[in-house]
PDB file of N, CA and C in Angstrom:
ATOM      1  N   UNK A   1     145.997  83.089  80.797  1.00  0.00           N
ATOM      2  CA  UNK A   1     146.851  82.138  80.134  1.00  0.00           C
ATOM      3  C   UNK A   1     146.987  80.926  81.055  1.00  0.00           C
ATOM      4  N   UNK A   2     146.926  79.660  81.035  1.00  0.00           N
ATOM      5  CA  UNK A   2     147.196  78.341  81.220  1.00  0.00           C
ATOM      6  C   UNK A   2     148.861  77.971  81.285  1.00  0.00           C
ATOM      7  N   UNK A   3     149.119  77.627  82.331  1.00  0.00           N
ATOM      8  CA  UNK A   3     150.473  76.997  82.260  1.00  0.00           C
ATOM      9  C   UNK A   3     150.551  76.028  82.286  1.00  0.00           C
ATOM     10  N   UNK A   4     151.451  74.497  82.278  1.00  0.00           N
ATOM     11  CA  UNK A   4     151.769  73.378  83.167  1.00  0.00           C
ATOM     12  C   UNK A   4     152.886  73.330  82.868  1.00  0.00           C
ATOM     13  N   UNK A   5     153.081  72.915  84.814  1.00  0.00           N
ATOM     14  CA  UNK A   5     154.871  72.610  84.786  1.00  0.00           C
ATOM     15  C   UNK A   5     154.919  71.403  85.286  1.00  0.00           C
ATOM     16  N   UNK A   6     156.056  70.411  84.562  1.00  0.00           N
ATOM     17  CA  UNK A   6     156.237  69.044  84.931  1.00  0.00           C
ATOM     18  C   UNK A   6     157.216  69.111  85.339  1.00  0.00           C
ATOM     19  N   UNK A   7     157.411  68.344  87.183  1.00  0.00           N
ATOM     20  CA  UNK A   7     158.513  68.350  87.833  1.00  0.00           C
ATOM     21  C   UNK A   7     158.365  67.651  88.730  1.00  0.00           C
ATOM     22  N   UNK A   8     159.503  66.871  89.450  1.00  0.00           N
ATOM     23  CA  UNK A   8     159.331  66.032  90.507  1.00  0.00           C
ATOM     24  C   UNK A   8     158.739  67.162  91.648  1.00  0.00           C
ATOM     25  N   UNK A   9     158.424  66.440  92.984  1.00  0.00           N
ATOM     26  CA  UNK A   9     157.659  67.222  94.015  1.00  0.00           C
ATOM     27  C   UNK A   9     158.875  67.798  94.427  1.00  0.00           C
ATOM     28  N   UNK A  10     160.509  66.987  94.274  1.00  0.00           N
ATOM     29  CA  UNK A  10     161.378  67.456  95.154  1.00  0.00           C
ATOM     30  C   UNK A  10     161.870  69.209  94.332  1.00  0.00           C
ATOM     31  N   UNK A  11     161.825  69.168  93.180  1.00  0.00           N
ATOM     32  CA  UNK A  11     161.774  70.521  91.873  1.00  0.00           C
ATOM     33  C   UNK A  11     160.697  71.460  92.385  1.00  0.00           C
ATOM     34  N   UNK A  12     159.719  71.481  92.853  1.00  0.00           N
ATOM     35  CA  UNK A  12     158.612  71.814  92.655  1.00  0.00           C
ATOM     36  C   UNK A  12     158.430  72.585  94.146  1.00  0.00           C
ATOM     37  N   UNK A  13     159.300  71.838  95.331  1.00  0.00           N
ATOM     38  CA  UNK A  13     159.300  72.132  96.492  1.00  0.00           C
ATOM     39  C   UNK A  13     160.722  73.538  96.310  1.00  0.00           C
ATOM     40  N   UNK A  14     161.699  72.928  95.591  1.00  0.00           N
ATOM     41  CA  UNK A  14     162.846  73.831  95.735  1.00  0.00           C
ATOM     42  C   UNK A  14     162.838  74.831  94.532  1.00  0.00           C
ATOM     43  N   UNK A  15     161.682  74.891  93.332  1.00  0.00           N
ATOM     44  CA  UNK A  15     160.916  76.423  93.330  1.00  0.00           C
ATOM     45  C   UNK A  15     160.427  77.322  94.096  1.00  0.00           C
ATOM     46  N   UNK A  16     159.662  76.703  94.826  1.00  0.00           N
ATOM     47  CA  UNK A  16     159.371  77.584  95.197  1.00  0.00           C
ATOM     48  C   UNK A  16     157.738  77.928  95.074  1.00  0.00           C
ATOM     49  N   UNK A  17     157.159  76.852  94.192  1.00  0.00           N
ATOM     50  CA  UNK A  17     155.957  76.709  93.517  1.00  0.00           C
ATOM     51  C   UNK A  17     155.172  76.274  94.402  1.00  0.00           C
ATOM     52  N   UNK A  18     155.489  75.216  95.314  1.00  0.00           N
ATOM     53  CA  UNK A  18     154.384  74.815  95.925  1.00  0.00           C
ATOM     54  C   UNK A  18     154.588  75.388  97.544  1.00  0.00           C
ATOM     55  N   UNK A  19     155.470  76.289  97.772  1.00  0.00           N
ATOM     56  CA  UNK A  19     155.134  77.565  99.290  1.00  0.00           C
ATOM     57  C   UNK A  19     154.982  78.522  99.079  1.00  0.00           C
ATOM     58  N   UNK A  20     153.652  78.791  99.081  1.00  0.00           N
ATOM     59  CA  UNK A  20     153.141  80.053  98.430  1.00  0.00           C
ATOM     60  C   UNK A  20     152.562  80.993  99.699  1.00  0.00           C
ATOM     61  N   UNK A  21     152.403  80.605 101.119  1.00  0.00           N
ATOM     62  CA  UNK A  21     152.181  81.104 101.950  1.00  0.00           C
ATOM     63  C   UNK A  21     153.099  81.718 102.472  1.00  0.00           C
ATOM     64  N   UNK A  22     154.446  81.370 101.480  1.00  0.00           N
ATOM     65  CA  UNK A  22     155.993  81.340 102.764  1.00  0.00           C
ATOM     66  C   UNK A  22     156.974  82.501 101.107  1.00  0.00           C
ATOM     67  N   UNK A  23     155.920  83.830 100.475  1.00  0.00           N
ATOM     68  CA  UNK A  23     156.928  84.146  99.434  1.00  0.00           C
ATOM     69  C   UNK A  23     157.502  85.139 100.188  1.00  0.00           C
ATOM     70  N   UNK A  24     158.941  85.257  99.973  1.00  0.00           N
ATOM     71  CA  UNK A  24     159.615  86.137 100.308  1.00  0.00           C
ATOM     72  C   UNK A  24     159.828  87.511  99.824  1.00  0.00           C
ATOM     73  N   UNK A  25     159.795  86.962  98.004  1.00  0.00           N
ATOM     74  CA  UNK A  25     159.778  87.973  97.258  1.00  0.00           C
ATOM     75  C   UNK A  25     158.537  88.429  96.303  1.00  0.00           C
ATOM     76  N   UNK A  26     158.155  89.509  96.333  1.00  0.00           N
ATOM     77  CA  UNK A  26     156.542  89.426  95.545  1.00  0.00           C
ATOM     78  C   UNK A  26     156.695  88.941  94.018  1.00  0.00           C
ATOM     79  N   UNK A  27     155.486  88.465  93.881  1.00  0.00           N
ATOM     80  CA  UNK A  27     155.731  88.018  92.311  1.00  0.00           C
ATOM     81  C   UNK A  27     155.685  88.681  91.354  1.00  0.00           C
ATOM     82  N   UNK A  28     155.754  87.915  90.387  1.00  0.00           N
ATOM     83  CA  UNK A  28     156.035  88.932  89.060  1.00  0.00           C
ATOM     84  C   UNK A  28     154.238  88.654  88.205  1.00  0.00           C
ATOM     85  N   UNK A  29     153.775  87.465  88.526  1.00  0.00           N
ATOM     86  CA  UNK A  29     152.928  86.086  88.118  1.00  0.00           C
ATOM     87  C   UNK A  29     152.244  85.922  89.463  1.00  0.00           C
ATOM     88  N   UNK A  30     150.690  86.272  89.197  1.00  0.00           N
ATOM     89  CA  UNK A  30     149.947  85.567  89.827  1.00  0.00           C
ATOM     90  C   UNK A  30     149.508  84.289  89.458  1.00  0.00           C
ATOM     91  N   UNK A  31     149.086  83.087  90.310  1.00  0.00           N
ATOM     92  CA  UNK A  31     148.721  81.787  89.683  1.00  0.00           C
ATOM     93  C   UNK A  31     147.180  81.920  90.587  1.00  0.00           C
ATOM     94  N   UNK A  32     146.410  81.276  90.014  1.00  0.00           N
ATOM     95  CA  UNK A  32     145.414  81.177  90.498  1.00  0.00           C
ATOM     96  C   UNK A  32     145.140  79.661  89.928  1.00  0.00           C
ATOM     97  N   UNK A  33     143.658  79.427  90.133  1.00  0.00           N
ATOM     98  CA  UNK A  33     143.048  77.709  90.015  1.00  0.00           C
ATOM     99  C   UNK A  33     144.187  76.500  89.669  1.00  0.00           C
ATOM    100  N   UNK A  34     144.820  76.482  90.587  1.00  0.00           N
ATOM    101  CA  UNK A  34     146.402  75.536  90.531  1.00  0.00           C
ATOM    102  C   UNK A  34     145.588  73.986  91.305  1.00  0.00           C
ATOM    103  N   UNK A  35     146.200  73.246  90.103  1.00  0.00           N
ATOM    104  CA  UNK A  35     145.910  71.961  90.284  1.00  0.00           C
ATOM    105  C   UNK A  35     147.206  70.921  90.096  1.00  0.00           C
ATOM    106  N   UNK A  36     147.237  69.871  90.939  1.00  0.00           N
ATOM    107  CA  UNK A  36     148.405  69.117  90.934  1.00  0.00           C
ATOM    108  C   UNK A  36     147.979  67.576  90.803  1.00  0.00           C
ATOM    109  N   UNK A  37     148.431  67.736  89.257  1.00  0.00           N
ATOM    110  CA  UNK A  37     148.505  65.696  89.488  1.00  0.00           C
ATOM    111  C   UNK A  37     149.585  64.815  89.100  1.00  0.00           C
ATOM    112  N   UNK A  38     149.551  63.759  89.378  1.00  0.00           N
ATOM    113  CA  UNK A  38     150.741  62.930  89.022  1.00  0.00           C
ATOM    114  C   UNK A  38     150.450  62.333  87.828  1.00  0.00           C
ATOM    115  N   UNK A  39     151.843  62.765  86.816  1.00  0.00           N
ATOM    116  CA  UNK A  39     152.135  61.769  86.056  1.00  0.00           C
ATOM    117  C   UNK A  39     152.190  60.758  85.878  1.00  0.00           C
ATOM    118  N   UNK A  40     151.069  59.958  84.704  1.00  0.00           N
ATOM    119  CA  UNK A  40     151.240  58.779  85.092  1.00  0.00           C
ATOM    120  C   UNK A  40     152.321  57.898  84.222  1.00  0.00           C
ATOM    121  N   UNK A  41     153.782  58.069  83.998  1.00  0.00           N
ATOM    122  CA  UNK A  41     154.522  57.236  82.718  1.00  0.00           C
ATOM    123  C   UNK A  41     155.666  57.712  83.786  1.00  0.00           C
ATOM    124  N   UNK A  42     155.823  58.869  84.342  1.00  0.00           N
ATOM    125  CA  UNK A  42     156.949  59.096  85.578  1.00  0.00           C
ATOM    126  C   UNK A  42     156.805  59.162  87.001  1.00  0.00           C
ATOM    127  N   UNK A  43     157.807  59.923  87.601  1.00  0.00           N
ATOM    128  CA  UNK A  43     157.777  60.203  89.389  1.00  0.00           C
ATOM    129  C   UNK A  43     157.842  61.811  89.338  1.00  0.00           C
ATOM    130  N   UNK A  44     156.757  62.323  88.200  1.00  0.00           N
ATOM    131  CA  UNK A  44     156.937  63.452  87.950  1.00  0.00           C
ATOM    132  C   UNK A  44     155.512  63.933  88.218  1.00  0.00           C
ATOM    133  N   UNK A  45     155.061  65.174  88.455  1.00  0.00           N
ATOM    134  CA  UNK A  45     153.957  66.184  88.494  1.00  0.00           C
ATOM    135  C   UNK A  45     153.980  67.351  87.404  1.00  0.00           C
ATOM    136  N   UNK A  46     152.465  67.115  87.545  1.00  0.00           N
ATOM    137  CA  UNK A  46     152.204  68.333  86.742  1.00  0.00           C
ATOM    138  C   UNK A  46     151.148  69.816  87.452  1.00  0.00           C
ATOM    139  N   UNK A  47     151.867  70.638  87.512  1.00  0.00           N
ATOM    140  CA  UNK A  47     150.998  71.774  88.544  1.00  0.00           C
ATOM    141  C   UNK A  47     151.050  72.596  86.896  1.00  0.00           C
ATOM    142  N   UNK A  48     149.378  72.616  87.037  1.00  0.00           N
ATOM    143  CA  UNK A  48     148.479  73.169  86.086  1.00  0.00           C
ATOM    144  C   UNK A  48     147.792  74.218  87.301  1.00  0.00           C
ATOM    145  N   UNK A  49     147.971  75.768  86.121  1.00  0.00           N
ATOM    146  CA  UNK A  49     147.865  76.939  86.849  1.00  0.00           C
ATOM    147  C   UNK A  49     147.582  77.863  85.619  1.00  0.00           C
ATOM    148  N   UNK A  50     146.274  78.886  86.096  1.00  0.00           N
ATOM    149  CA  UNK A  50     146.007  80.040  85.282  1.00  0.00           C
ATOM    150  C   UNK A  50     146.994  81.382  85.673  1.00  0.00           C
ATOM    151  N   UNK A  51     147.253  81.885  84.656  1.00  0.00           N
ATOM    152  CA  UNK A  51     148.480  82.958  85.345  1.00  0.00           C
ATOM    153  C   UNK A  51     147.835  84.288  84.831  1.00  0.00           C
ATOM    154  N   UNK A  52     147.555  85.177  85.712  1.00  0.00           N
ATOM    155  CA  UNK A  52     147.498  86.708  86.216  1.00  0.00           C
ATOM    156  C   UNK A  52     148.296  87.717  86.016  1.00  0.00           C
ATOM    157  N   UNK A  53     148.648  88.392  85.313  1.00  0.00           N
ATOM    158  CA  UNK A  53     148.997  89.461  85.221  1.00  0.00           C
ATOM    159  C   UNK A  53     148.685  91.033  86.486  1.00  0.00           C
ATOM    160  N   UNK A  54     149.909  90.746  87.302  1.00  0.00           N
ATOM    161  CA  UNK A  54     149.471  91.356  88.857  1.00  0.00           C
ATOM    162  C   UNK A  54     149.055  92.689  88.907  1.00  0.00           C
ATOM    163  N   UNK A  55     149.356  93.496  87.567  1.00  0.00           N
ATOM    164  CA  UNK A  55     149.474  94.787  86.998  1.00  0.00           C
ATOM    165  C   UNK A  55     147.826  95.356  86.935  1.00  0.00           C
ATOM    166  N   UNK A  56     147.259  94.237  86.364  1.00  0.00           N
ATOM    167  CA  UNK A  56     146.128  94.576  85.570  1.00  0.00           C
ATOM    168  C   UNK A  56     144.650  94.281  86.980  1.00  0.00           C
ATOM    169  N   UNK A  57     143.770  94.540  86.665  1.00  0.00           N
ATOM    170  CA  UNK A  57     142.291  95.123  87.323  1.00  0.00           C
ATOM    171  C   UNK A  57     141.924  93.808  87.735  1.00  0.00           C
ATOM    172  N   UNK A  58     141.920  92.696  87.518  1.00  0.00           N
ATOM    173  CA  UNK A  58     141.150  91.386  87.655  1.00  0.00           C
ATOM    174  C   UNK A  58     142.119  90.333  88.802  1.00  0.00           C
ATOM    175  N   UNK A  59     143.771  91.089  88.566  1.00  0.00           N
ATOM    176  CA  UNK A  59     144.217  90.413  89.325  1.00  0.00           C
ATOM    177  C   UNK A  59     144.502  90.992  90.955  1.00  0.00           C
ATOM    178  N   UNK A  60     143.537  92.113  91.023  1.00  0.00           N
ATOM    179  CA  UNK A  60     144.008  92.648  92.583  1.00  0.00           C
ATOM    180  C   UNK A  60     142.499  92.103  92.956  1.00  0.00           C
TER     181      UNK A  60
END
């Protein structure tokens, strides 16, 4: 499945979305091929991400 989330970098930092080296808690959601670009009409981003199901065979 395909996500995108639109959010400033400062949203995006205090998800939690973009420290992914630094998770504390395991996920629920793997993201894989995550791409980040800027909006161009705001001061907003868009992190476009395929999401994993951590359960299943493809995502270990």
């Amino acid at each position: 499945m395909r996500v995108v989330i639109q959010a400033t970098l400062a949203e995006l930092s205090a998800s939690g979305l973009l420290d992914l080296d630094d998770a504390t808690i395991q996920p629920r959601l793997v993201l894989v091929n995550l791409q980040l670009c800027k909006d161009p009409y705001s001061d907003a981003y868009r992190l476009h991400a395929d999401v994993l199901d951590p359960h299943r065979k493809e995502a270990r």
